[in-house]
Protein backbone atom coordinates (compact mmCIF):
# COMPACT_ATOMS: atom_id res chain seq x y z
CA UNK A 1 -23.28 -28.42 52.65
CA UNK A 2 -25.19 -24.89 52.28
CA UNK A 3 -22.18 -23.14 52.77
CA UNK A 4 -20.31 -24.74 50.37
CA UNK A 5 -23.06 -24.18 47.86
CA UNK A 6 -23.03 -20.17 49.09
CA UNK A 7 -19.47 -20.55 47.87
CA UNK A 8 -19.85 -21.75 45.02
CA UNK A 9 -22.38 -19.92 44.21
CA UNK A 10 -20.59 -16.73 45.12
CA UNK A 11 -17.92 -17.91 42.86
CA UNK A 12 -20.04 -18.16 40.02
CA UNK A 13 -21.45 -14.62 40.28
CA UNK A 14 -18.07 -13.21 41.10
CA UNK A 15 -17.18 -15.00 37.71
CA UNK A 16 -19.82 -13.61 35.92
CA UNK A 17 -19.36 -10.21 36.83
CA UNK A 18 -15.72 -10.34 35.73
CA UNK A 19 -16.53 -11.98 32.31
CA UNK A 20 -18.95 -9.50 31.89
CA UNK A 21 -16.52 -6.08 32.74
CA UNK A 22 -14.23 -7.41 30.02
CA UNK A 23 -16.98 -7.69 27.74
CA UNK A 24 -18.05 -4.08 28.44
CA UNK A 25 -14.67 -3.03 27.47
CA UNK A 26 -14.07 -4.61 24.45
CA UNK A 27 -16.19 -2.62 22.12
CA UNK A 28 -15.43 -3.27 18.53
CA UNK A 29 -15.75 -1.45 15.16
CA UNK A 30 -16.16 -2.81 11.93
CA UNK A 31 -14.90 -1.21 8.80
CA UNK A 32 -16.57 -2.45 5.37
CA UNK A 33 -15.61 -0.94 2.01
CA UNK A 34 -17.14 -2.58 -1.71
CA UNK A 35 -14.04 -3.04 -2.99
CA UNK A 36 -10.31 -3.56 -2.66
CA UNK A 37 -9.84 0.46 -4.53
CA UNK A 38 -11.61 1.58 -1.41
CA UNK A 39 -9.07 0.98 0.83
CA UNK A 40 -6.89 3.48 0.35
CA UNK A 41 -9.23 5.80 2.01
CA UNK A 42 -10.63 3.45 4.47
CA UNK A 43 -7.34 2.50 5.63
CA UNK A 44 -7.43 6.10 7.45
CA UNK A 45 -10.37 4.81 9.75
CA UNK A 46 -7.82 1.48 10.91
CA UNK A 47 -5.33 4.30 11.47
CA UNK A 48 -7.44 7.14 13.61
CA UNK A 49 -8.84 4.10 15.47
CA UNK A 50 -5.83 2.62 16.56
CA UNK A 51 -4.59 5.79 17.88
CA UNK A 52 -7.97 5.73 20.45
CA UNK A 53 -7.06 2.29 21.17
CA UNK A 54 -10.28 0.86 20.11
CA UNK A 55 -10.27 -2.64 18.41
CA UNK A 56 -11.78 -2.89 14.96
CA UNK A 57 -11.96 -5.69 12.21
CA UNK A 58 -11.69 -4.50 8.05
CA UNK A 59 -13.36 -6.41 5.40
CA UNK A 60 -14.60 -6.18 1.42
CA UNK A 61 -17.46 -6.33 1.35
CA UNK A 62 -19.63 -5.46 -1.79
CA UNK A 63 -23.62 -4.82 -1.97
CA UNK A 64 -23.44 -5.69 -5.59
CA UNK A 65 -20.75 -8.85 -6.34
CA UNK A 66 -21.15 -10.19 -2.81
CA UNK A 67 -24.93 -9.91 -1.89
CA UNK A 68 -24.60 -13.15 0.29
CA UNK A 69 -21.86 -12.24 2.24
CA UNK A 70 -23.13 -8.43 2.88
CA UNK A 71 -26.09 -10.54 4.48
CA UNK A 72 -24.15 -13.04 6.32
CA UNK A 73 -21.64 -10.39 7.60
CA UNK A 74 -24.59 -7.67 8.45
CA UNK A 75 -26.99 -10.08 10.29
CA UNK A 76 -23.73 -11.72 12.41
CA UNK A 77 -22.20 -8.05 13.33
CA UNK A 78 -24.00 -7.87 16.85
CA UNK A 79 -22.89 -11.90 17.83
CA UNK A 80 -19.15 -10.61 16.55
CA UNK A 81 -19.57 -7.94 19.59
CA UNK A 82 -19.44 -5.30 16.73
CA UNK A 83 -20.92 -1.60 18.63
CA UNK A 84 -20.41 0.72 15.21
CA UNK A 85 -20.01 -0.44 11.11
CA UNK A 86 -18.15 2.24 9.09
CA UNK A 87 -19.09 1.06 5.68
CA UNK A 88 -17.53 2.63 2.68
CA UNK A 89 -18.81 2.51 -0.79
CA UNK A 90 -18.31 4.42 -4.43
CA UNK A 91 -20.52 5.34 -6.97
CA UNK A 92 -23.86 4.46 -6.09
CA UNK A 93 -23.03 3.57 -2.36
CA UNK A 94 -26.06 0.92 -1.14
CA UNK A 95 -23.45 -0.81 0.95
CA UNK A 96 -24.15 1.48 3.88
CA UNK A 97 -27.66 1.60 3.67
CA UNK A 98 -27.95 -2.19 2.67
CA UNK A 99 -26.30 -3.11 5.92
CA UNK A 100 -28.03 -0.42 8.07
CA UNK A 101 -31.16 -2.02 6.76
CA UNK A 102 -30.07 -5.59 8.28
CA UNK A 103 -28.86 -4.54 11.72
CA UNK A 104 -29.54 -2.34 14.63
CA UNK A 105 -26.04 -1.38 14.98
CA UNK A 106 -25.46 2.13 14.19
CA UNK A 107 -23.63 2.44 10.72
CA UNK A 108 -21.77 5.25 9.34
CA UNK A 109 -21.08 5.51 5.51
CA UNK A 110 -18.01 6.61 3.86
CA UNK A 111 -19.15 8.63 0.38
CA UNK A 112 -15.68 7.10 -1.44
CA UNK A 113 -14.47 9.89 -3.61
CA UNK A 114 -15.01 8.58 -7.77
CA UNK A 115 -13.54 9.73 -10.77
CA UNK A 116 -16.51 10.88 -12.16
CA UNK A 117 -18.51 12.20 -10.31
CA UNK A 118 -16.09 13.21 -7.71
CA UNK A 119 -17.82 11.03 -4.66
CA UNK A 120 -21.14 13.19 -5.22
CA UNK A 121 -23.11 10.28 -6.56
CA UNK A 122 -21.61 8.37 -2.98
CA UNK A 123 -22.68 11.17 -1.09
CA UNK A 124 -26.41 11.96 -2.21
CA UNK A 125 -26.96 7.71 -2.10
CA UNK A 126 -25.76 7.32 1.65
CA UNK A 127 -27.26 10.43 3.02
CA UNK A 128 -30.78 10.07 1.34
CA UNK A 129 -31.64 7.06 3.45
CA UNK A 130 -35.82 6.58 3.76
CA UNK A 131 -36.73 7.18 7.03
CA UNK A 132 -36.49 4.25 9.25
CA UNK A 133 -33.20 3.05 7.98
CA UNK A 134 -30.26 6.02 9.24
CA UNK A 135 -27.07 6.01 8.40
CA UNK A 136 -24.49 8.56 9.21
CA UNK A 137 -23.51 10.00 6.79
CA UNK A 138 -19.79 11.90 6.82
CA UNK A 139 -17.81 13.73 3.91
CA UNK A 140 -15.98 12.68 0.97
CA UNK A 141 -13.15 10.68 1.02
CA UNK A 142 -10.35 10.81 3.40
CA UNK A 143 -11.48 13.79 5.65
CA UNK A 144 -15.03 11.45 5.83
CA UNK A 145 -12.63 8.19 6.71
CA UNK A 146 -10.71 9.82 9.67
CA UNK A 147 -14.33 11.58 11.07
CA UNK A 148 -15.94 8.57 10.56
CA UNK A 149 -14.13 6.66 13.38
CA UNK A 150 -14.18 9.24 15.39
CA UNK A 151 -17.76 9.68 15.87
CA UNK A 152 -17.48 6.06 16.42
CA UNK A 153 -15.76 6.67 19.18
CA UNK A 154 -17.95 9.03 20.07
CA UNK A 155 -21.13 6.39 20.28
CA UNK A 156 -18.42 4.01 22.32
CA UNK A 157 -17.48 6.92 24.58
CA UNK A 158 -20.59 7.14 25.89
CA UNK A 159 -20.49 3.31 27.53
CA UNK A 160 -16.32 2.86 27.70
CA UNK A 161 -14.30 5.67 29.89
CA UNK A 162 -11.40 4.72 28.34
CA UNK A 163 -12.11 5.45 25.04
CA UNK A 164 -14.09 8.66 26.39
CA UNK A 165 -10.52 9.82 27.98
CA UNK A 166 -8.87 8.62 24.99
CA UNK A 167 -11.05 10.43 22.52
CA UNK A 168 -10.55 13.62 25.01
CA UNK A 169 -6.73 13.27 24.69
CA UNK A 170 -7.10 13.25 20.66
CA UNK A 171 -9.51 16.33 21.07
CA UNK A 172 -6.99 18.05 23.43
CA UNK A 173 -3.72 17.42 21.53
CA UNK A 174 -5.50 18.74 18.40
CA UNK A 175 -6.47 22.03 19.89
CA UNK A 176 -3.20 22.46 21.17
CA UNK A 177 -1.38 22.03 17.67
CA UNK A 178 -3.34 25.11 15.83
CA UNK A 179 -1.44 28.11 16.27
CA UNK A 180 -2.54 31.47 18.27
CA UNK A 181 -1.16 33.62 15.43
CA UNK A 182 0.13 32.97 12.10
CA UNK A 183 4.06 33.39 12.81
C-alpha cells in the first residue's frame, strides 16, 4: 500500500513539474490601443512579435469610452498569464499609465502619432508618469510599435531561452543586413 501511494505520489509531482515547464514557456504579451485608428501602427507590434515567436493577444481598449473594461482587462492581465502590456494611445495617452496604475505587469506605451500635434502630446503624457507608476515609454508611432515588442522580448528573454535565442537571431540578422560601405 505505501508503495503504491510513493507512486502515485511520484506521479503527481512528475505531473506538476511538467504542467508547470509549459507554463514557463508560454509567456504572453498583450497589445492595447484606445481606438480602432490605432491599429494601424500597433499592428507592427503583432507583426515584430510573431517573428520572435512569442504569443500575444490585441484588444481596444479606451481609458476614456471604456473605463470599465480598461479596469476589468488591467486587473485580469496577470490570471490571463499576460508577462508585458504594450498599450497604445493618441492625444492625451492615459491608457498606458491608467493600466500601469492597476497592475504589476510591466507596461510599455506607444505615443500614437496625431494630426495635430504630431504624437507630442502622446509622448510628454506617457513618459511623465509620477513616480511609483512606470511605464516605458518608446518613440512615436511605428518605429515606437516595432521597439516596443522588442523590449518585450527583452523582459521575456530574461526567463524564456527561446525567446532569448530568438531575439538574438533578430539582433544578428539585422546587423548583418547594414552594409560595410555604401556601394
Amino acid at each position: 500500500m505505501s508503495t503504491s501511494f510513493n507512486f502515485k505520489t511520484i506521479l503527481i509531482i512528475l505531473i506538476q513539474k511538467l504542467s508547470m515547464k509549459k507554463k514557463r514557456y508560454s509567456h504572453r504579451v498583450s497589445i492595447v490601443m484606445g481606438s480602432k485608428s490605432d491599429y494601424s501602427t500597433m499592428k507592427l507590434c503583432e507583426k515584430t512579435l510573431k517573428l520572435l515567436k512569442i504569443n500575444y493577444e490585441t484588444y481596444i481598449v479606451s481609458a476614456h469610452r471604456t473605463p470599465e473594461r480598461m479596469f476589468n482587462y488591467a486587473k485580469s492581465a496577470e490570471s490571463r498569464n499576460i508577462n508585458v502590456i504594450i498599450a497604445g494611445a493618441g492625444g492625451s495617452a492615459h491608457l498606458p499609465g491608467m493600466i500601469a496604475a492597476l497592475t504589476r505587469i510591466p507596461v510599455i506605451g506607444v505615443p500614437i502619432e496625431s494630426k495635430k500635434l504630431k504624437g507630442l502630446d502622446s509622448l510628454l503624457s506617457i513618459a511623465q508618469m509620477p513616480k511609483g507608476i512606470p511605464v516605458g515609454t518608446v518613440a512615436i508611432g511605428t518605429d515606437g510599435a516595432i521597439n516596443a515588442a522588442l523590449y518585450a522580448a527583452s523582459i521575456i528573454s530574461n526567463f524564456d531561452p527561446k525567446i532569448k535565442n530568438s531575439l538574438i537571431k533578430w539582433r544578428s540578422k539585422q546587423s548583418k543586413s547594414v552594409k560595410k560601405k555604401p556601394n
